[in-house]
N, C-alpha and C. Protein backbone atom coordinates (compact mmCIF):
# COMPACT_ATOMS: atom_id res chain seq x y z
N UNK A 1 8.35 -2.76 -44.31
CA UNK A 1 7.13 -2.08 -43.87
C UNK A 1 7.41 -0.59 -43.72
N UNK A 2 6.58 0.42 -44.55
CA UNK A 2 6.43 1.84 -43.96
C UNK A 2 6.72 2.12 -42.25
N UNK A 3 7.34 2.82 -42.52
CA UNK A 3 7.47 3.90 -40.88
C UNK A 3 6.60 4.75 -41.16
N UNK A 4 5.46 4.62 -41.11
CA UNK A 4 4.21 5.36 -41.21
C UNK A 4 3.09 5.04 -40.49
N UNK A 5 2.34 6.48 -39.41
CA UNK A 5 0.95 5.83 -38.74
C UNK A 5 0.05 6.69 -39.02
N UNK A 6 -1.07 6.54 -39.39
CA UNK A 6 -1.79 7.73 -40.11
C UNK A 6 -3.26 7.39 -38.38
N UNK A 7 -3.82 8.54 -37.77
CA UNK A 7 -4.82 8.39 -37.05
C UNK A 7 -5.54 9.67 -37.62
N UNK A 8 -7.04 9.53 -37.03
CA UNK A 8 -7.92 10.89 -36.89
C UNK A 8 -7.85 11.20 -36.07
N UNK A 9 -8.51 12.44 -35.60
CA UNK A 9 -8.47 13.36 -34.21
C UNK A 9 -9.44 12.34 -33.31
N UNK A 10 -10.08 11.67 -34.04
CA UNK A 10 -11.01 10.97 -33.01
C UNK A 10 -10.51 9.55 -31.83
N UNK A 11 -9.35 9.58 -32.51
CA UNK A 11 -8.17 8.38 -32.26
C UNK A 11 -7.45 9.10 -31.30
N UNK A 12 -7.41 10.21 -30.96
CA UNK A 12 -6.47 10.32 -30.08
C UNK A 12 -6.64 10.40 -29.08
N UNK A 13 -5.70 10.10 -27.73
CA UNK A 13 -6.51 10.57 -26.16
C UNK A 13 -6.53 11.58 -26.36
N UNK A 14 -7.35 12.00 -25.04
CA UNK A 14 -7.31 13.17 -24.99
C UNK A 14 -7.72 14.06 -23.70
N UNK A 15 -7.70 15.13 -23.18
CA UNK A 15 -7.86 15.48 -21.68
C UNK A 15 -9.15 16.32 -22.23
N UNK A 16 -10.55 15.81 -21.36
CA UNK A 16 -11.51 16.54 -21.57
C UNK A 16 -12.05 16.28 -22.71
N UNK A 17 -11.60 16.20 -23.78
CA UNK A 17 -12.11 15.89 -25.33
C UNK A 17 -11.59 17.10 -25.80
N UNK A 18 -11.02 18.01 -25.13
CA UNK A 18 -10.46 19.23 -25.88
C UNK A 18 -9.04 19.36 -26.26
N UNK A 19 -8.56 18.66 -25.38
CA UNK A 19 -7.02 18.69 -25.97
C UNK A 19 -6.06 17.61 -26.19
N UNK A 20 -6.26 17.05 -27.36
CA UNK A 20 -5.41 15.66 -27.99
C UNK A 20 -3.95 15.68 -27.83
N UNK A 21 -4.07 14.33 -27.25
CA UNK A 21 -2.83 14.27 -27.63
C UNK A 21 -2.02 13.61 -29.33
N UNK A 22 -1.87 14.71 -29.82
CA UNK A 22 -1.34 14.53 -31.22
C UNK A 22 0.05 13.64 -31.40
N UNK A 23 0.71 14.60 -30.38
CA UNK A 23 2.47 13.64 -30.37
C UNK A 23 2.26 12.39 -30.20
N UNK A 24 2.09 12.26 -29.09
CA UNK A 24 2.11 10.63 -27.95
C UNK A 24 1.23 9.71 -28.97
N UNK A 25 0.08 10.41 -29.91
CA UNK A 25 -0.68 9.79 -30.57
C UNK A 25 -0.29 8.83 -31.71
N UNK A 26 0.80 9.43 -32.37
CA UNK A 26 1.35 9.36 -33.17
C UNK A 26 2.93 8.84 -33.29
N UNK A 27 3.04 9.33 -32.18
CA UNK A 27 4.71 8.44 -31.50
C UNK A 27 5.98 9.53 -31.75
N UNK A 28 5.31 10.80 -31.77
CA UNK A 28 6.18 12.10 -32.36
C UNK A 28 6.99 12.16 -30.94
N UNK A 29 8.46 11.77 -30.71
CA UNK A 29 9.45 12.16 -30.39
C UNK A 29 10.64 13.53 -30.29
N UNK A 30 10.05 14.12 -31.59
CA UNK A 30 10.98 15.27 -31.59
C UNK A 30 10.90 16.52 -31.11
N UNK A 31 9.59 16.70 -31.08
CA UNK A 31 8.70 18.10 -30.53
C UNK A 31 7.85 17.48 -29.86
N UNK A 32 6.92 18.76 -29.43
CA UNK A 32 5.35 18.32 -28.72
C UNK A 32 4.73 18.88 -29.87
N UNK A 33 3.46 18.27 -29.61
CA UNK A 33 2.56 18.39 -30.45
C UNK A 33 1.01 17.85 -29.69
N UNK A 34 -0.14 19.09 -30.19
CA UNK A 34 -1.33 18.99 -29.64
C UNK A 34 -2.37 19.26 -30.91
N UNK A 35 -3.57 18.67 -30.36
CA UNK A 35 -4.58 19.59 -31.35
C UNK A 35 -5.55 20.59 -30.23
N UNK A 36 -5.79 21.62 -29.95
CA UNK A 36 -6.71 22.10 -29.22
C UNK A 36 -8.46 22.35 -29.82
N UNK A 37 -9.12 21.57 -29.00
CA UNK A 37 -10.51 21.98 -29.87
C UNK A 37 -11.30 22.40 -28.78
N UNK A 38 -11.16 23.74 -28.83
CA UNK A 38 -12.26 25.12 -27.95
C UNK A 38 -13.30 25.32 -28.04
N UNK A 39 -14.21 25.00 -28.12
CA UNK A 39 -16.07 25.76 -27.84
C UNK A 39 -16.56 26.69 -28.40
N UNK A 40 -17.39 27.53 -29.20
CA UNK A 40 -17.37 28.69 -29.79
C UNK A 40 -17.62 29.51 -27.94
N UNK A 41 -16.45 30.36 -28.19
CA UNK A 41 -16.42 31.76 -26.76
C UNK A 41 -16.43 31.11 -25.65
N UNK A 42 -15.91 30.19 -25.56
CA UNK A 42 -15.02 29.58 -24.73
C UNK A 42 -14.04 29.86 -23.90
N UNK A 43 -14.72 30.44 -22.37
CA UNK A 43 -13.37 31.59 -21.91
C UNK A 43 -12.32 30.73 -20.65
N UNK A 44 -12.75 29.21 -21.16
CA UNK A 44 -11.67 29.15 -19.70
C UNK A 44 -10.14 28.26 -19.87
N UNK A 45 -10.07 28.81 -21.91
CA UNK A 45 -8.64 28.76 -21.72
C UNK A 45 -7.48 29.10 -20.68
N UNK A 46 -6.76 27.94 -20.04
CA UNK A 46 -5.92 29.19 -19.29
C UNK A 46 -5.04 29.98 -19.73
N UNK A 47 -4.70 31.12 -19.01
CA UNK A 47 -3.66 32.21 -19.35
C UNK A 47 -2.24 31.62 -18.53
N UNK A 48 -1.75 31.12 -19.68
CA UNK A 48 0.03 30.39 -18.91
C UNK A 48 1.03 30.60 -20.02
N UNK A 49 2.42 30.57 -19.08
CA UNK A 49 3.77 30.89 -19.67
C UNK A 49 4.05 29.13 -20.05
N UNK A 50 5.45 28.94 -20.30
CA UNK A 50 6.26 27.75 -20.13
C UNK A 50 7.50 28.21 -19.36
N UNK A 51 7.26 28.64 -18.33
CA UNK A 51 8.56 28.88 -17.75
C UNK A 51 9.49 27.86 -17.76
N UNK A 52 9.28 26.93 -16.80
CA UNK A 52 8.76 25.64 -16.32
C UNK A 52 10.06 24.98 -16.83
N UNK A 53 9.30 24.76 -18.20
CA UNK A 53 9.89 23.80 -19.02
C UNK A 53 10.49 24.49 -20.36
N UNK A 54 10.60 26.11 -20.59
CA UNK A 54 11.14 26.49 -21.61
C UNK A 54 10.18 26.22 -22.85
N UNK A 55 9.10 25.60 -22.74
CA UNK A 55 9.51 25.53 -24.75
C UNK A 55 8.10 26.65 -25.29
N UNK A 56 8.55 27.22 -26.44
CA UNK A 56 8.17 27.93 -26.82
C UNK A 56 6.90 27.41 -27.93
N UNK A 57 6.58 27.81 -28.04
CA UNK A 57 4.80 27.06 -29.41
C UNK A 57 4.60 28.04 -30.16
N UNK A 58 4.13 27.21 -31.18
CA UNK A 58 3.27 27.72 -32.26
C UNK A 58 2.05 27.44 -32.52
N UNK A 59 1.10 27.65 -32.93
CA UNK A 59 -0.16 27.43 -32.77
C UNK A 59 -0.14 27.90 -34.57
N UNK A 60 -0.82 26.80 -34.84
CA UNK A 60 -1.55 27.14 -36.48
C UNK A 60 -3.00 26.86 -36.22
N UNK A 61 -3.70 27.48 -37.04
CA UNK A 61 -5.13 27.63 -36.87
C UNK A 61 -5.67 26.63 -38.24
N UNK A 62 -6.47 25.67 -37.95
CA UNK A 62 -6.78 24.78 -38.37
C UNK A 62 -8.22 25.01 -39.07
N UNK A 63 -9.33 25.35 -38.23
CA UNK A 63 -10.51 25.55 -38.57
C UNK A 63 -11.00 26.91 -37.30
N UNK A 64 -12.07 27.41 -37.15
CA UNK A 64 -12.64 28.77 -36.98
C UNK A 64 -11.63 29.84 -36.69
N UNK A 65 -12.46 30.52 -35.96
CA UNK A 65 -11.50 31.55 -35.38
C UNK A 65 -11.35 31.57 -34.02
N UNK A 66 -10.00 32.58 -33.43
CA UNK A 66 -10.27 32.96 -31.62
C UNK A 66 -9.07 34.19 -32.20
N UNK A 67 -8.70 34.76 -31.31
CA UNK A 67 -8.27 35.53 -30.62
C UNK A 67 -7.31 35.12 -29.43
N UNK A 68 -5.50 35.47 -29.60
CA UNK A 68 -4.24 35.58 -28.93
C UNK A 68 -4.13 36.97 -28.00
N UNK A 69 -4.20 36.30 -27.15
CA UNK A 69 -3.71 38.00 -26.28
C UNK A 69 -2.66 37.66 -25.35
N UNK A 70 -2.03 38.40 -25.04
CA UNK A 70 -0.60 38.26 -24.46
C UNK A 70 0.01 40.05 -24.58
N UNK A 71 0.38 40.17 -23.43
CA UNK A 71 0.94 41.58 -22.92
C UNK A 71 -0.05 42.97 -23.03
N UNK A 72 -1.01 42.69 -22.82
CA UNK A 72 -2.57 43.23 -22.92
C UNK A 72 -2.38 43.63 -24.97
N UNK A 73 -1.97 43.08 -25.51
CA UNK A 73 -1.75 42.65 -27.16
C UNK A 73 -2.81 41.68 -27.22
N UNK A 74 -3.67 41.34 -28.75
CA UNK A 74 -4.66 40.75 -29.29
C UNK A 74 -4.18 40.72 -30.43
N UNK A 75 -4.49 39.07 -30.91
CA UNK A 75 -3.98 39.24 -32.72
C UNK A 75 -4.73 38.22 -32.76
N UNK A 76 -5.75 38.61 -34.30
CA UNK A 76 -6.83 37.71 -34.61
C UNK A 76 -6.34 36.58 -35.55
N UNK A 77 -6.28 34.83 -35.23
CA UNK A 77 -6.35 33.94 -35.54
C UNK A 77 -7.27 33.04 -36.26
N UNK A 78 -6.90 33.19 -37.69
CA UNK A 78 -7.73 32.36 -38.54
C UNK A 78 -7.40 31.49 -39.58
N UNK A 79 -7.69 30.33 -39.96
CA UNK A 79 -7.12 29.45 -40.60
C UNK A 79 -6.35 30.02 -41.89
N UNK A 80 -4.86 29.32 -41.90
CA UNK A 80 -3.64 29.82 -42.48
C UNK A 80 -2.79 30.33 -41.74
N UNK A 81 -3.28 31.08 -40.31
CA UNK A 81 -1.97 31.67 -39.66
C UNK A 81 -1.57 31.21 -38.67
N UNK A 82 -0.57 31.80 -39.08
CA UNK A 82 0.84 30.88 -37.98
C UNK A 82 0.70 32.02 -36.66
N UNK A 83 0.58 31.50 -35.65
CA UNK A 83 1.70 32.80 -34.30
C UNK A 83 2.87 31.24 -33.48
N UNK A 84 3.94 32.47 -33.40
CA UNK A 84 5.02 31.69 -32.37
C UNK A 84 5.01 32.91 -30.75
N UNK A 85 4.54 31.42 -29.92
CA UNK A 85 4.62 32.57 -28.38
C UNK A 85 5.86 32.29 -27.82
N UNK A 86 6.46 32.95 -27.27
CA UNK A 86 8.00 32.42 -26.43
C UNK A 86 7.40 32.08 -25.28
N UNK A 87 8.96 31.28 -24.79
CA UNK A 87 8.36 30.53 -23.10
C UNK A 87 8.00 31.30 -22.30
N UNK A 88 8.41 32.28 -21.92
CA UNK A 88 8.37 33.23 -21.11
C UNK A 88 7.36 34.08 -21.02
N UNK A 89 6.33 34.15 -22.37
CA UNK A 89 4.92 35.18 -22.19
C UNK A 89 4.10 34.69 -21.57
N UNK A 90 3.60 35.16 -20.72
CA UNK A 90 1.70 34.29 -20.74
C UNK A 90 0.78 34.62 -22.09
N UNK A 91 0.06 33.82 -22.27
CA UNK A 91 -0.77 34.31 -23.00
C UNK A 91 -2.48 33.18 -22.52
N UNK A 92 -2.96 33.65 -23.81
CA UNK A 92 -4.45 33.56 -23.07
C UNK A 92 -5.10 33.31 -24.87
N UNK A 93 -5.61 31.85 -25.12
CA UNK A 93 -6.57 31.92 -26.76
C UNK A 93 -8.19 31.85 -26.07
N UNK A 94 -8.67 32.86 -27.32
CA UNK A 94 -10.45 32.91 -26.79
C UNK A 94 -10.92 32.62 -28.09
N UNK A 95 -11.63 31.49 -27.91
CA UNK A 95 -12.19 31.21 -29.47
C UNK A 95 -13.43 31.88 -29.64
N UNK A 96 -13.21 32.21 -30.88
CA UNK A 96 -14.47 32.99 -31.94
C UNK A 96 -15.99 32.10 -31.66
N UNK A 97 -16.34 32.42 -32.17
CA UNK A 97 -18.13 32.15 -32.27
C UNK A 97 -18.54 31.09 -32.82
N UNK A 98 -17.74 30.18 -33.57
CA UNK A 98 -17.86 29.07 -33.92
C UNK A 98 -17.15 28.12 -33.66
N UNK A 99 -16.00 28.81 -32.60
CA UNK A 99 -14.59 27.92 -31.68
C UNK A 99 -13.95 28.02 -32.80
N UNK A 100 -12.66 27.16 -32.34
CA UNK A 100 -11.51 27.03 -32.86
C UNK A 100 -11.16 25.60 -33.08
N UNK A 101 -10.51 25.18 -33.92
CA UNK A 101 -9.35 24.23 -33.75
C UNK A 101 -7.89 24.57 -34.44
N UNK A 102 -6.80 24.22 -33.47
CA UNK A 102 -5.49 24.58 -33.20
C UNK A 102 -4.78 23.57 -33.27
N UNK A 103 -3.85 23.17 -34.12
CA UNK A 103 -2.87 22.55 -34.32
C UNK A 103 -1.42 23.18 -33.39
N UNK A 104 -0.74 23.45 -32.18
CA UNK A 104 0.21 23.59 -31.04
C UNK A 104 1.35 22.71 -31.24
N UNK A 105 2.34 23.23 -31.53
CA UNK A 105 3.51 22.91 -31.37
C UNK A 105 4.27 23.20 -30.54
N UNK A 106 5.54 22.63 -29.54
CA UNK A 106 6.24 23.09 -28.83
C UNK A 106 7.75 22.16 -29.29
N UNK A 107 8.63 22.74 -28.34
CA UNK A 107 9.80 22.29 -28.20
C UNK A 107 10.91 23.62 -27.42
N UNK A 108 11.95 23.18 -26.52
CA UNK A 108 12.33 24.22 -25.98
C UNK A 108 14.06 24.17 -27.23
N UNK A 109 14.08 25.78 -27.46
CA UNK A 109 15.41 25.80 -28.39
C UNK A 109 16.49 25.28 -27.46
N UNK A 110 17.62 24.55 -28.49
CA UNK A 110 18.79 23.94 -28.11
C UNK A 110 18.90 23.58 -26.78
N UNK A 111 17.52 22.28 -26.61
CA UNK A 111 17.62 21.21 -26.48
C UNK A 111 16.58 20.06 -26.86
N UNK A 112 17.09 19.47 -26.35
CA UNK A 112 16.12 17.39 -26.95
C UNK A 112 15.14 17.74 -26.24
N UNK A 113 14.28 17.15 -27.37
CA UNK A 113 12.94 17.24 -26.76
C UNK A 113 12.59 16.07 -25.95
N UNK A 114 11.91 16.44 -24.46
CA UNK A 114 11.56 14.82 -23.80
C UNK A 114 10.08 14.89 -23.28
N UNK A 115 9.55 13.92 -24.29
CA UNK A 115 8.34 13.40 -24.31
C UNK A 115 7.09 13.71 -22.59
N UNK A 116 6.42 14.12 -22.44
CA UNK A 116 5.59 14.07 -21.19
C UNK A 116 5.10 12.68 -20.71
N UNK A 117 5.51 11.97 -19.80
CA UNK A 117 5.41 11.08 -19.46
C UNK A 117 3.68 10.58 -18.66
N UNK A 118 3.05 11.92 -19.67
CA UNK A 118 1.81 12.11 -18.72
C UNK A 118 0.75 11.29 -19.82
């Protein structure tokens, strides 16, 4: 049998309906992994670091647009681009006018990744 699980976004839990759980969904062990789906101008992303827990993300932009700000810095996000935030920034996504969806990756460098038991 394939080691393979294929779901939709509609399959996955999720907190609010906005933020899937992609990993846990899927049984992804190695990293974290999310989908974020924002509101068009949608401002009550929060503005947070990963101190915490170290791990640093990437966010690929899936479908509309928003806007990254971090260190009073703005960089416009639109499907195809990549940003990597380190643990340590805060930052803050504001989706565009037709929202966003965000594919979020994490993992903290050199070490194992351990699953959120949440």
């Amino acid at each position: 049998m394939a080691d393979v699980l294929v779901k939709r976004f509609e399959d996955l839990d999720s907190y609010q309906g906005q933020f899937l759980y992609a990993g846990r969904g899927l049984g992804v062990t190695a990293w974290g992994m999310n989908i974020l789906r924002l509101p068009p101008n949608w401002a009550d992303y929060p503005n947070h670091d990963h101190l915490k827990d170290g791990q640093e993300e990437v966010y690929v932009v899936l479908q509309g647009t928003a806007t990254l700000e971090a260190d009073g810095q703005s960089w416009q996000l639109h499907p195809g681009t990549l940003a990597r935030v380190g643990s340590q920034q805060k930052r803050k996504i504001f989706p565009g006018a037709e929202g966003v969806v965000i594919l979020a990756l994490g993992g903290t460098p050199g070490k194992v990744y351990q699953p959120s038991s949440k």
